[in-house]
N, C-alpha and C. Protein backbone atom coordinates (compact mmCIF):
# COMPACT_ATOMS: atom_id res chain seq x y z
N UNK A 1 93.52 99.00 109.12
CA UNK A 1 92.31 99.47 108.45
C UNK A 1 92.45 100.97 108.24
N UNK A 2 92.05 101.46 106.91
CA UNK A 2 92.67 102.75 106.61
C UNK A 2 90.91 103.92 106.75
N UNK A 3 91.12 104.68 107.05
CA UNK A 3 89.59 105.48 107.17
C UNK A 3 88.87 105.11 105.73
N UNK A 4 89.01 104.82 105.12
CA UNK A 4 88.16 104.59 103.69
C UNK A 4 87.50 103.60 104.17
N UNK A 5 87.83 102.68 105.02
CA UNK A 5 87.36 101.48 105.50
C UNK A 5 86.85 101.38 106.68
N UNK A 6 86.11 102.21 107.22
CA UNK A 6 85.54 102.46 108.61
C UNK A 6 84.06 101.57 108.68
N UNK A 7 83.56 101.00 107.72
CA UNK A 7 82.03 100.53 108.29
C UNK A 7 82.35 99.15 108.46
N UNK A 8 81.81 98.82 109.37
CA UNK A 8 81.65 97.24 109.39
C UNK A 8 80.59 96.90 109.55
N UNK A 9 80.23 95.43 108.87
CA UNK A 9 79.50 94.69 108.17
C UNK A 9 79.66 93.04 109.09
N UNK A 10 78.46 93.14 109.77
CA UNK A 10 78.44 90.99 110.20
C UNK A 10 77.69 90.39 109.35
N UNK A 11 78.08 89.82 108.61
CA UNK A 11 77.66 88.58 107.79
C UNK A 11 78.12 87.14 107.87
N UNK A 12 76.64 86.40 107.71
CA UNK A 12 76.93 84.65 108.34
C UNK A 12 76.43 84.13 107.52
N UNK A 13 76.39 84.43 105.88
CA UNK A 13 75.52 83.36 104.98
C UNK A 13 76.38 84.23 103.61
N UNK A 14 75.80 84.11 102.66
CA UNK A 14 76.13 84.48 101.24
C UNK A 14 77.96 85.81 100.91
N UNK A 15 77.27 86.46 101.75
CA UNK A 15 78.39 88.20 101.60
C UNK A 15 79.62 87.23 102.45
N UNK A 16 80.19 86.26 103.02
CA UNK A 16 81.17 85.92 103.27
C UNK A 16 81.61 84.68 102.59
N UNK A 17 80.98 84.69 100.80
CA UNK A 17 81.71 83.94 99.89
C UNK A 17 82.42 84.92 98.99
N UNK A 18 83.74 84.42 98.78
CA UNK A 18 84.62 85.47 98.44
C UNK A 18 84.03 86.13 96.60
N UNK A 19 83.18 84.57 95.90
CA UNK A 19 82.88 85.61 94.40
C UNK A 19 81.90 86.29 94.60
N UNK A 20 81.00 86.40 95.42
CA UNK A 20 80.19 87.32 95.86
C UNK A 20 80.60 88.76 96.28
N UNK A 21 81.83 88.54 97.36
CA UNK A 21 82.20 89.36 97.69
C UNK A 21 83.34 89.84 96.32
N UNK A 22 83.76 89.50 95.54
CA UNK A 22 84.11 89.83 94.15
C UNK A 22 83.67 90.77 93.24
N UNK A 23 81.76 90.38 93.32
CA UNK A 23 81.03 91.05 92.28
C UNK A 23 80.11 92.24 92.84
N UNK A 24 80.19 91.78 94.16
CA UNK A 24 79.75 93.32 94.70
C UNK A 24 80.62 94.37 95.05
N UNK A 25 81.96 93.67 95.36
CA UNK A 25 82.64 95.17 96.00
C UNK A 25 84.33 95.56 94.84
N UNK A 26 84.21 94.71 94.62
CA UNK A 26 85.43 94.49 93.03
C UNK A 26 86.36 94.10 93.97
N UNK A 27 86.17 93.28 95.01
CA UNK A 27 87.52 92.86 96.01
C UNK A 27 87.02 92.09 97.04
N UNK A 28 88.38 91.43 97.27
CA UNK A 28 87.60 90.26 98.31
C UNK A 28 88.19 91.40 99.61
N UNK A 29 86.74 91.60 100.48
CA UNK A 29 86.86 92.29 101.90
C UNK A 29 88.09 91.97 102.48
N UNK A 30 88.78 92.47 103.85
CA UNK A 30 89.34 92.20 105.01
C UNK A 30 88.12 91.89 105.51
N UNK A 31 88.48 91.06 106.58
CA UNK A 31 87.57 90.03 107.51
C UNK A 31 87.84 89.64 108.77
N UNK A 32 87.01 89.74 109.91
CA UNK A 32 87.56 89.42 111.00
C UNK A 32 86.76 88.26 111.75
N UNK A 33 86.80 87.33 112.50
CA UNK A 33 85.78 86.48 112.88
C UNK A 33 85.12 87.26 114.08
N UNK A 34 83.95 86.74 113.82
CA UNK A 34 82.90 87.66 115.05
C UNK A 34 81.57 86.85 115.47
N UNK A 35 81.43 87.20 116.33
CA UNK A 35 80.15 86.49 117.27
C UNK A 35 78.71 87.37 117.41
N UNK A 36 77.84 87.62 116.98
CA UNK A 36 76.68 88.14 117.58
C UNK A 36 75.91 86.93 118.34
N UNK A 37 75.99 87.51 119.76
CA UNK A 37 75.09 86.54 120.88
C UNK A 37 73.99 87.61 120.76
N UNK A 38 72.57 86.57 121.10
CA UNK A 38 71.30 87.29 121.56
C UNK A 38 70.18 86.71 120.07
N UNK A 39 71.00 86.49 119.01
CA UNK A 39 70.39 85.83 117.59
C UNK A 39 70.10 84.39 117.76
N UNK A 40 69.70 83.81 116.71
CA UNK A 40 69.60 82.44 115.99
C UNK A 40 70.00 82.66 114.44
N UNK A 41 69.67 81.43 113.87
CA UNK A 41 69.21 81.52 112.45
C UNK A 41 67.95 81.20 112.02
N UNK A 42 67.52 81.27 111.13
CA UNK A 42 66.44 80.47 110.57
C UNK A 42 66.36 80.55 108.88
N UNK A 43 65.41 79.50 108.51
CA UNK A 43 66.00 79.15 106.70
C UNK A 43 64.19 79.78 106.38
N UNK A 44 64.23 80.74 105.57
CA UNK A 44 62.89 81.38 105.05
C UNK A 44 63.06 81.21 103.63
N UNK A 45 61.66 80.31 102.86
CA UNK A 45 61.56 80.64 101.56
C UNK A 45 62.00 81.72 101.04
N UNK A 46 62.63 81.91 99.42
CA UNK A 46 62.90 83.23 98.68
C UNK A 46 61.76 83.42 98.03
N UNK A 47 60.88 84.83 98.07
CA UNK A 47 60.15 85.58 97.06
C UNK A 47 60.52 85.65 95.90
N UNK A 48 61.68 86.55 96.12
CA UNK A 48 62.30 87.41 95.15
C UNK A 48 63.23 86.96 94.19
N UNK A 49 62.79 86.67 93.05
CA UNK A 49 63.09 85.86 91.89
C UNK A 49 64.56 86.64 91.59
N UNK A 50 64.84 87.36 91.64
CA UNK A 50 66.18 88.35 91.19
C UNK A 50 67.38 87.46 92.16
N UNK A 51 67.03 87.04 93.45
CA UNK A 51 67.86 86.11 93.94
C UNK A 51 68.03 85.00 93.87
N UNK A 52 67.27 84.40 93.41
CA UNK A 52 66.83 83.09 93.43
C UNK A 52 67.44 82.60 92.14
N UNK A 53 67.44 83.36 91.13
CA UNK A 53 68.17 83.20 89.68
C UNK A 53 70.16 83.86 89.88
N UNK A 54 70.25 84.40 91.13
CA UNK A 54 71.67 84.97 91.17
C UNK A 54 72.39 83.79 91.87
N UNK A 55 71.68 83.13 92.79
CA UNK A 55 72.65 82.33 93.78
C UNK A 55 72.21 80.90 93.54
N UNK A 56 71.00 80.56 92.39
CA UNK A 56 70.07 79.25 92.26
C UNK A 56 70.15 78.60 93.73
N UNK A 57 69.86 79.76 94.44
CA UNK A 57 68.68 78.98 95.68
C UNK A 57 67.17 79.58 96.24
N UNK A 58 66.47 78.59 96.98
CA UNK A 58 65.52 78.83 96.93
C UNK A 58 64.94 79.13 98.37
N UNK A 59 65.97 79.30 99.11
CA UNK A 59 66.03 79.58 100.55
C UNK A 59 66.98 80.86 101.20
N UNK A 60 67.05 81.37 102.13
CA UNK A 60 67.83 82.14 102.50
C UNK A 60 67.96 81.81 104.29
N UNK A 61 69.16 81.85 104.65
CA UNK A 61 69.44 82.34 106.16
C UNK A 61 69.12 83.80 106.73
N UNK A 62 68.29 83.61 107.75
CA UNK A 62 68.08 84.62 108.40
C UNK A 62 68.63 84.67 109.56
N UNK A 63 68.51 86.06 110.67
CA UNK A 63 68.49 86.02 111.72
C UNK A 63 67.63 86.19 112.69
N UNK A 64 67.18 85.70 113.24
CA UNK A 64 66.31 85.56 114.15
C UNK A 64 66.45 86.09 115.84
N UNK A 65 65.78 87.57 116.37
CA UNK A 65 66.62 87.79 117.83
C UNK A 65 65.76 86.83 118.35
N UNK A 66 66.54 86.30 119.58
CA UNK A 66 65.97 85.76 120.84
C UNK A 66 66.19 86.25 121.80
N UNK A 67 67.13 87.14 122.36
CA UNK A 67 67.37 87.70 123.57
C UNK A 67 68.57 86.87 124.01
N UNK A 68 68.81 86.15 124.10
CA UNK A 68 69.45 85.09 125.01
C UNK A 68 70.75 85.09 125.00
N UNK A 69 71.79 85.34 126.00
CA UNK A 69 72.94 85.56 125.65
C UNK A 69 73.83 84.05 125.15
N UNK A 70 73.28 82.69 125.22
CA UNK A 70 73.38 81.41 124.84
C UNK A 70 73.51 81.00 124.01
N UNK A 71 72.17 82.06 123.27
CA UNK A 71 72.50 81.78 120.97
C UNK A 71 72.91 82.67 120.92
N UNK A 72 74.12 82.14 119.82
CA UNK A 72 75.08 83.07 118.84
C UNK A 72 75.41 82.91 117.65
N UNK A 73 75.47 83.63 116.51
CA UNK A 73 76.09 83.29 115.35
C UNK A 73 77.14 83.83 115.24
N UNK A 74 78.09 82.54 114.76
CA UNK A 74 79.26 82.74 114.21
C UNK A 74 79.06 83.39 112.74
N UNK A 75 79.99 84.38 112.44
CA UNK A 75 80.12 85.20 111.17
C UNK A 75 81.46 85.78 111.20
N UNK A 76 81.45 86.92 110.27
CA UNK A 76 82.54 87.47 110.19
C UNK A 76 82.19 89.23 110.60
N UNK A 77 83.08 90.14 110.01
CA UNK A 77 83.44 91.56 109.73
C UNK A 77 83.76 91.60 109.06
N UNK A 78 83.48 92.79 108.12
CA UNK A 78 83.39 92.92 107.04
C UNK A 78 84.01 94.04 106.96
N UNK A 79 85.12 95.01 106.11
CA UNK A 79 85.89 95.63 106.89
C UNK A 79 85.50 96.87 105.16
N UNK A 80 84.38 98.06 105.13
CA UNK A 80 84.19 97.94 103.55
C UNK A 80 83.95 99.81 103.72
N UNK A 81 84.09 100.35 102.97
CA UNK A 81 84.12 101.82 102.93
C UNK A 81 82.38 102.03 102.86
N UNK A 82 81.92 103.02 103.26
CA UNK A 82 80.52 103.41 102.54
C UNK A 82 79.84 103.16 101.44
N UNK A 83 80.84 103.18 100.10
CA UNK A 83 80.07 103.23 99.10
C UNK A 83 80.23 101.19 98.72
N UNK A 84 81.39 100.56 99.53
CA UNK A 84 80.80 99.19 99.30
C UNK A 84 79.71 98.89 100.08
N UNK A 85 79.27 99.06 101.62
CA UNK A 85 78.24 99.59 102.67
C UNK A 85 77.22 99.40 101.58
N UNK A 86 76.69 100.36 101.03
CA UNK A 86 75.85 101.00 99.92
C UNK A 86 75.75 99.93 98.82
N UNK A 87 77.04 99.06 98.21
CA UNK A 87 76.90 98.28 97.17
C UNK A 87 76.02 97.07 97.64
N UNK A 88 76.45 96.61 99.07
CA UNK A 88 75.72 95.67 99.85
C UNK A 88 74.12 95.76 99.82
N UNK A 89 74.35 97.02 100.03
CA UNK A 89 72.34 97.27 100.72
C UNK A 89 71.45 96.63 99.21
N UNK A 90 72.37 97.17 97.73
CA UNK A 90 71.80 96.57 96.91
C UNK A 90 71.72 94.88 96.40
N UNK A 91 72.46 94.52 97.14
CA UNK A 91 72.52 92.81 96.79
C UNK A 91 71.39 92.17 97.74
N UNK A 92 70.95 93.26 98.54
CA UNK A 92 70.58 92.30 99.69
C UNK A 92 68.67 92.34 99.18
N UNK A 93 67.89 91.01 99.78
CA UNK A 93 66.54 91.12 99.41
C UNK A 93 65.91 92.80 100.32
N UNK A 94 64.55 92.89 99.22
CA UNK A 94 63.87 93.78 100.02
C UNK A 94 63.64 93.74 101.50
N UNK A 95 63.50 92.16 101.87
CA UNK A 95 63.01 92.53 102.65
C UNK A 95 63.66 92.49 104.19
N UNK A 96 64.91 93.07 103.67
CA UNK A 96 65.95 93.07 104.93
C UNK A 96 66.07 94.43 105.05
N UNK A 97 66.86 94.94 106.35
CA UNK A 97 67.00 96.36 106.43
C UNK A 97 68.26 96.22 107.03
N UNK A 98 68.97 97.09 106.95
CA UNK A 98 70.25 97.31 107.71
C UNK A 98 70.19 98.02 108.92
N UNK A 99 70.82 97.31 110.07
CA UNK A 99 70.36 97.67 111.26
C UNK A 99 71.83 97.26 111.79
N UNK A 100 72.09 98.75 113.12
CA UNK A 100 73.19 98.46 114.29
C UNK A 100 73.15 97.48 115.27
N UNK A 101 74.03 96.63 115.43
CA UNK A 101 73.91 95.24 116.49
C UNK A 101 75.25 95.75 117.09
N UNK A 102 75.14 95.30 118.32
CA UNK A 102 76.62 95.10 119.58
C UNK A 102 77.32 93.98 119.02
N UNK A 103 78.18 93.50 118.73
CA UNK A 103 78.67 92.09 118.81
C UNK A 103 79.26 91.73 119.80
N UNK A 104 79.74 90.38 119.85
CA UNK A 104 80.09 89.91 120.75
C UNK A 104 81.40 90.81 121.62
N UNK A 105 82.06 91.20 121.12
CA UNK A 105 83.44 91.55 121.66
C UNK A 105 83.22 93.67 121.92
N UNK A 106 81.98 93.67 121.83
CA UNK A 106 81.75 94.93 122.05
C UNK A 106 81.24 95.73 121.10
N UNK A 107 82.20 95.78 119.60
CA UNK A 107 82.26 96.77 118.96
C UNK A 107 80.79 96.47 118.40
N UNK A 108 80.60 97.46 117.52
CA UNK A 108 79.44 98.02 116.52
C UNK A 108 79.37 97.61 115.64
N UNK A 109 78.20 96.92 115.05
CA UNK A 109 78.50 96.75 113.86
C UNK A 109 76.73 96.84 112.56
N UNK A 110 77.36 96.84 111.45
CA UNK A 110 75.87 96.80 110.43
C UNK A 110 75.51 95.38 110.48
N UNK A 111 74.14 95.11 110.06
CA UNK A 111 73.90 93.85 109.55
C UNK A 111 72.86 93.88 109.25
N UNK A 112 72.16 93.09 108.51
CA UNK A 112 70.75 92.81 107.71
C UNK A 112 69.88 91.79 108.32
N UNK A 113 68.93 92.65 109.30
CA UNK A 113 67.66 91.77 109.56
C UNK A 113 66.50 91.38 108.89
């Protein structure tokens, strides 16, 4: 991983399909498999018609904390410079925010609650 590529990114739904990851970052990511324990998922209606017409669905995966070191989602790393970081924040619905999580194996990482 070269310093251009310092942020990482856990994603467990949409951003770890590769034409997605195509049309947001002009490249399919490096990727690593990764664990966040302490989550769930959960499936929340879509509002936001801008997604709902990009991916023709009408649902989205969320994450859900529980505390619990028992639930975990499997995902990946996302291995993407700042300004893909930045390309992300725009694909993603309003009503997520990008937030620091521990993952499983220690390191740091972004992700969208």
């Amino acid at each position: 991983m070269t310093a251009d590529r310092d942020e990482l990114l856990f994603v467990y739904g949409a951003l770890r399909r590769p034409d997605l990851q195509l049309d947001t970052f002009g490249r399919r990511a490096a990727a690593t498999p990764a664990l966040l324990a302490g989550y769930t998922t959960d499936v929340v209606g879509i509002a936001d018609e801008r997604f709902g017409d990009r991916e023709g669905a009408t649902v989205q995966t969320v994450l859900r904390r529980t505390g619990h070191a028992r639930d975990k989602v499997v995902g990946e790393v996302l291995h993407l410079s700042l300004f893909e970081l930045e390309a992300a924040d725009e694909v993603q619905l309003a009503t997520f925010r990008r937030t620091r999580v521990r993952l499983s194996d220690g390191k740091e990482a972004w992700v969208y609650l």
